[in-house]
N, C-alpha and C. Protein backbone atom coordinates (compact mmCIF):
# COMPACT_ATOMS: atom_id res chain seq x y z
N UNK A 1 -35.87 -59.57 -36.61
CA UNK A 1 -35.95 -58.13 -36.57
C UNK A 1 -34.93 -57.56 -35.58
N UNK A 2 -34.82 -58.42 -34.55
CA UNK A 2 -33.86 -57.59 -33.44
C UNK A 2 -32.83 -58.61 -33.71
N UNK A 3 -32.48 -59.30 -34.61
CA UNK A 3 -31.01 -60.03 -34.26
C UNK A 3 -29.61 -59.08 -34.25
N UNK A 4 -29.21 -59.84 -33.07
CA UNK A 4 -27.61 -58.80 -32.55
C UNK A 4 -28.45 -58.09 -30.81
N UNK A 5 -29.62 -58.17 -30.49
CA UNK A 5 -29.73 -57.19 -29.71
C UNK A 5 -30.25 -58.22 -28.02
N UNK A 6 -29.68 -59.67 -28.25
CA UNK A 6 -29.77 -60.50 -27.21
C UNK A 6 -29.23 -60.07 -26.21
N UNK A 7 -29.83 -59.65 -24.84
CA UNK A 7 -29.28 -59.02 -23.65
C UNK A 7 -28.09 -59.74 -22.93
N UNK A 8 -26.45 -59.69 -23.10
CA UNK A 8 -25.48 -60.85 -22.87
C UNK A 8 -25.82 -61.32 -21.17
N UNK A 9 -26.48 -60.52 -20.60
CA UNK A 9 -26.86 -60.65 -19.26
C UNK A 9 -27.88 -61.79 -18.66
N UNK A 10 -28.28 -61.94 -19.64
CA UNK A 10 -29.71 -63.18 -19.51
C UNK A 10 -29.24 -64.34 -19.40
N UNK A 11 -29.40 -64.73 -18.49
CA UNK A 11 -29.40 -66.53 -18.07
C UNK A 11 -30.02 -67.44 -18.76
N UNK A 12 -31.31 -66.75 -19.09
CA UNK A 12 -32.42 -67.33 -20.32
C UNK A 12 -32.03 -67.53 -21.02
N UNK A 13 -32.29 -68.56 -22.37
CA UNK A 13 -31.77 -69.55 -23.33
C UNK A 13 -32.94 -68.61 -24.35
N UNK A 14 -33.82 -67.86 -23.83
CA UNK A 14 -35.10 -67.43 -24.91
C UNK A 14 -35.68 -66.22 -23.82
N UNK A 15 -36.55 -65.43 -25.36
CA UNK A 15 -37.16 -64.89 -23.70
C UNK A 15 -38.45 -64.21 -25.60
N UNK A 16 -39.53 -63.21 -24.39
CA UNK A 16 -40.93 -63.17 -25.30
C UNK A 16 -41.25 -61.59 -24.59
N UNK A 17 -40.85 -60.69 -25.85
CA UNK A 17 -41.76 -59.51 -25.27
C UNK A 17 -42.33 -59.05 -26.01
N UNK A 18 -43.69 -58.34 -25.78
CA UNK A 18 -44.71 -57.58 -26.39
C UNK A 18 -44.63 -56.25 -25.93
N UNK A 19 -44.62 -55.08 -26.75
CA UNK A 19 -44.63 -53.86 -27.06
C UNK A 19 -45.66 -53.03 -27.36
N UNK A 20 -45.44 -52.19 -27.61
CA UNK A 20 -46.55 -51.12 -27.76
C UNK A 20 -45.68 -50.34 -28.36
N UNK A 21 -45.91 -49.69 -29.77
CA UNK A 21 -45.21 -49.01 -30.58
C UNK A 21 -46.12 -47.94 -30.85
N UNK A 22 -45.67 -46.41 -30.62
CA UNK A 22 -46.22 -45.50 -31.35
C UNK A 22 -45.72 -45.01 -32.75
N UNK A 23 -45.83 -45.37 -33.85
CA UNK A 23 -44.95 -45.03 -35.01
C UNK A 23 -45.60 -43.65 -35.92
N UNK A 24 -44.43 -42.68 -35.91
CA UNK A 24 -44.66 -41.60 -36.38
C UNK A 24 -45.01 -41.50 -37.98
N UNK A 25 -45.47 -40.16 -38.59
CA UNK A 25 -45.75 -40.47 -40.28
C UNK A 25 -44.45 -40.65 -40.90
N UNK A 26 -42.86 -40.51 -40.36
CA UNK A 26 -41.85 -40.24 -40.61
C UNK A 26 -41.56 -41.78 -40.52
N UNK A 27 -42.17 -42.95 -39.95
CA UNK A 27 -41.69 -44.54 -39.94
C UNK A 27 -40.74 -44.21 -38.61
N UNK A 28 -40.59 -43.64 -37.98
CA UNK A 28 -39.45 -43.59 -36.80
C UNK A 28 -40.54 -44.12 -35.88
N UNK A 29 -40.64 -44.74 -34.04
CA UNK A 29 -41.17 -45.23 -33.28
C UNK A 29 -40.66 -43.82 -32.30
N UNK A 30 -41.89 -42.96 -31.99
CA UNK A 30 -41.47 -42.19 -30.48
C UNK A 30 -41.92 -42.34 -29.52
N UNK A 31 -42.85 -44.04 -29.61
CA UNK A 31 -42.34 -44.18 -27.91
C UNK A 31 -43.01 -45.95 -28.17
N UNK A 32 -42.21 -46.18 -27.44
CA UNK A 32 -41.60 -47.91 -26.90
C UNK A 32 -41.81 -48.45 -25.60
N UNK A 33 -43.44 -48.90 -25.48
CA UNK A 33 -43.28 -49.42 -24.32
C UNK A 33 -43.42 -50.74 -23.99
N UNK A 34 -43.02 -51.54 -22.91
CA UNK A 34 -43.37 -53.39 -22.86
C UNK A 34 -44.55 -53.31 -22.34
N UNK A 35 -45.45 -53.92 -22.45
CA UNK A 35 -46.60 -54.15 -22.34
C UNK A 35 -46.06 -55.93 -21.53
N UNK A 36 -45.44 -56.44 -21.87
CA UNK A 36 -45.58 -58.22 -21.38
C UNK A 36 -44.19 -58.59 -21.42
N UNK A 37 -43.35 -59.02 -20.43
CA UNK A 37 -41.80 -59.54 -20.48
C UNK A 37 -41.82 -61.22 -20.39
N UNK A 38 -41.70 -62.12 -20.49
CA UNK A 38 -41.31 -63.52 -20.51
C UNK A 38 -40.02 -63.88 -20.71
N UNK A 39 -39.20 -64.65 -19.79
CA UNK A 39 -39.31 -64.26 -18.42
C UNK A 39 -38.71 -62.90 -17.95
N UNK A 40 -39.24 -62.41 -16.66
CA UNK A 40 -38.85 -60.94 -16.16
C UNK A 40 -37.58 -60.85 -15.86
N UNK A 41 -37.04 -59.85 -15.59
CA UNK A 41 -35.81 -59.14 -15.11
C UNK A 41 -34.68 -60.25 -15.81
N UNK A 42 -34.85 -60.51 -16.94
CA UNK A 42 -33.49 -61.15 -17.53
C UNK A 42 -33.22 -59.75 -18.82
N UNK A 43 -33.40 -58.91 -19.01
CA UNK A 43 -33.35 -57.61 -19.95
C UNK A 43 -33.56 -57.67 -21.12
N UNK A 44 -34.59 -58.46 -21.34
CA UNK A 44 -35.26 -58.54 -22.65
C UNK A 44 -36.23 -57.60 -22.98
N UNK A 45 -36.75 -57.26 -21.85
CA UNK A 45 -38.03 -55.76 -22.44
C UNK A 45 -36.68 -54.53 -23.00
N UNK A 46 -35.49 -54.50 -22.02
CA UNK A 46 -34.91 -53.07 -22.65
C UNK A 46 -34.54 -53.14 -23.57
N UNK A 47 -33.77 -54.65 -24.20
CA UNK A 47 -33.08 -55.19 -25.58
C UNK A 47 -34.66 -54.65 -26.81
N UNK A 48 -35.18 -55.19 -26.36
CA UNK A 48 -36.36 -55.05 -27.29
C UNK A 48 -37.17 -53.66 -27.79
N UNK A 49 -36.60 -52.24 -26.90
CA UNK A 49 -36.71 -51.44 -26.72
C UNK A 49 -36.14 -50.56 -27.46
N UNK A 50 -34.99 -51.04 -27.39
CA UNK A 50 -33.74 -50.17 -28.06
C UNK A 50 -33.60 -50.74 -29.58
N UNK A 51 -34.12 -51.99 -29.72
CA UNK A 51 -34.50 -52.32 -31.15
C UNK A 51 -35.34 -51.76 -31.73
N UNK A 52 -36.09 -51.61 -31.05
CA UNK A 52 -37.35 -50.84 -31.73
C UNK A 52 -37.60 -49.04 -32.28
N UNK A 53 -36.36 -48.63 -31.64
CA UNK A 53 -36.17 -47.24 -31.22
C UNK A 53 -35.45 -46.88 -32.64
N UNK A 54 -34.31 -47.89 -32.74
CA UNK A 54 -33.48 -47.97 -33.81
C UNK A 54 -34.27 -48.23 -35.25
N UNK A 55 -35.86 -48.90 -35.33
CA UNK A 55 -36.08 -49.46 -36.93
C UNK A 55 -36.65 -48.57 -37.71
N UNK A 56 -37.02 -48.99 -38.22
CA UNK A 56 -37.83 -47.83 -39.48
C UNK A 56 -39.04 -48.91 -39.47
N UNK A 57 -40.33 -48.30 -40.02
CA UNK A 57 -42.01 -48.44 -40.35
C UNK A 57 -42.22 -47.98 -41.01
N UNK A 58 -43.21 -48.87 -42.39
CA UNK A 58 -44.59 -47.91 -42.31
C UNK A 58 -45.55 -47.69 -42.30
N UNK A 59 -45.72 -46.66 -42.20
CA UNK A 59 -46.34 -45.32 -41.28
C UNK A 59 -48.07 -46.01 -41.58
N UNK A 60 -49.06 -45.68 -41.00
CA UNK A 60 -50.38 -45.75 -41.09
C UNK A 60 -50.47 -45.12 -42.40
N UNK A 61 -51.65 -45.45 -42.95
CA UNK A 61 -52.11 -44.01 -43.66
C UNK A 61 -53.36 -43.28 -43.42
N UNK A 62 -53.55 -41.77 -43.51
CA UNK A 62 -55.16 -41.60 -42.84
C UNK A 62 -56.10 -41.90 -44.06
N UNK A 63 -57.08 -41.20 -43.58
CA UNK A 63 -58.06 -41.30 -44.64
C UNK A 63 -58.21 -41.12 -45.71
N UNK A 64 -57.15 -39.53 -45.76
CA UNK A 64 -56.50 -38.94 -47.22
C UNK A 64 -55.06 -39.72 -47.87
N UNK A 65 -54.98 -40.96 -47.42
CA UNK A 65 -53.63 -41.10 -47.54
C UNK A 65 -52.76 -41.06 -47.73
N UNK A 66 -52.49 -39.90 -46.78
CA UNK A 66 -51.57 -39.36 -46.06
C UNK A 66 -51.01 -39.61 -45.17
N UNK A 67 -49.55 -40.27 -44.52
CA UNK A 67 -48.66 -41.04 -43.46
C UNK A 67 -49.78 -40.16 -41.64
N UNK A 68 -49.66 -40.98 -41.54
CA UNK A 68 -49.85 -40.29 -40.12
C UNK A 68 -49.76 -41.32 -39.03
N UNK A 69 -50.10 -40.51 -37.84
CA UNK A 69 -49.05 -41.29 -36.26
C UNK A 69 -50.32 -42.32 -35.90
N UNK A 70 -49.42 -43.40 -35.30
CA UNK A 70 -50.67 -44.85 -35.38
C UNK A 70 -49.61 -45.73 -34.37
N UNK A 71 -50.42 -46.27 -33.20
CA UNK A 71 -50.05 -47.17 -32.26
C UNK A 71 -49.97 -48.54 -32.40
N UNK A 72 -49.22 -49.61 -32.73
CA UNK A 72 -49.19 -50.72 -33.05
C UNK A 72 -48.52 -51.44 -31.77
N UNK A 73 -49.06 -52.81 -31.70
CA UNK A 73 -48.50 -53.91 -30.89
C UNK A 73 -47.37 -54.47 -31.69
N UNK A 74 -46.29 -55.20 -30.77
CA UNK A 74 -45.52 -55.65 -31.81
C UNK A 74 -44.94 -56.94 -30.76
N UNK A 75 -44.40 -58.23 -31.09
CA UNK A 75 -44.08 -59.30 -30.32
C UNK A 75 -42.50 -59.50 -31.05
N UNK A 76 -41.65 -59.37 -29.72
CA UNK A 76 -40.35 -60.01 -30.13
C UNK A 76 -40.25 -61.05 -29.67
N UNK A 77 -39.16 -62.01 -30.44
CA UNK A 77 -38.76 -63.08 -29.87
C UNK A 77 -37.68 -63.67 -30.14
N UNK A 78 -36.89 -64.05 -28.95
CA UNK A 78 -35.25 -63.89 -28.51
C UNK A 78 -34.81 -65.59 -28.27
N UNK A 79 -33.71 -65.76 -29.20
CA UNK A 79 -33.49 -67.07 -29.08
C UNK A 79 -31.86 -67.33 -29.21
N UNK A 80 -31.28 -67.74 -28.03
CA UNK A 80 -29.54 -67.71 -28.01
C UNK A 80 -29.47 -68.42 -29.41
């Protein structure tokens, strides 16, 4: 899902982040947060961020099904 978006900065050979996605009825994500980095400060939560910012979803549906806004977990995983 995120290939191309490996942080060139990372020393790490791999790295593991979990997200928190709010995805709009439109499939766009307006807001992206890390919830879990493995390992830290090598810039894999922001790589994973900006992937996520960039994809398309979709959308929940409500009851009427009809698209509507819905919070999902999501796990990346980064491998040189």
């Amino acid at each position: 899902m995120c290939r191309g978006h490996f942080p060139a900065s990372s020393r790490a050979d791999q790295g593991v982040v979990t997200l928190r996605v709010v995805v709009q009825p439109s499939g766009s994500a307006s807001r992206v947060s890390v919830e879990r980095e493995t390992p830290a400060d090598e810039g894999f939560g922001q790589a994973a961020r900006v992937c996520l910012r960039s994809a398309r979803f979709t959308p929940a549906l409500g009851v009427d099904g009809s698209p509507t806004t819905a919070a999902a977990r999501v796990t990346i995983r980064f491998s040189r």
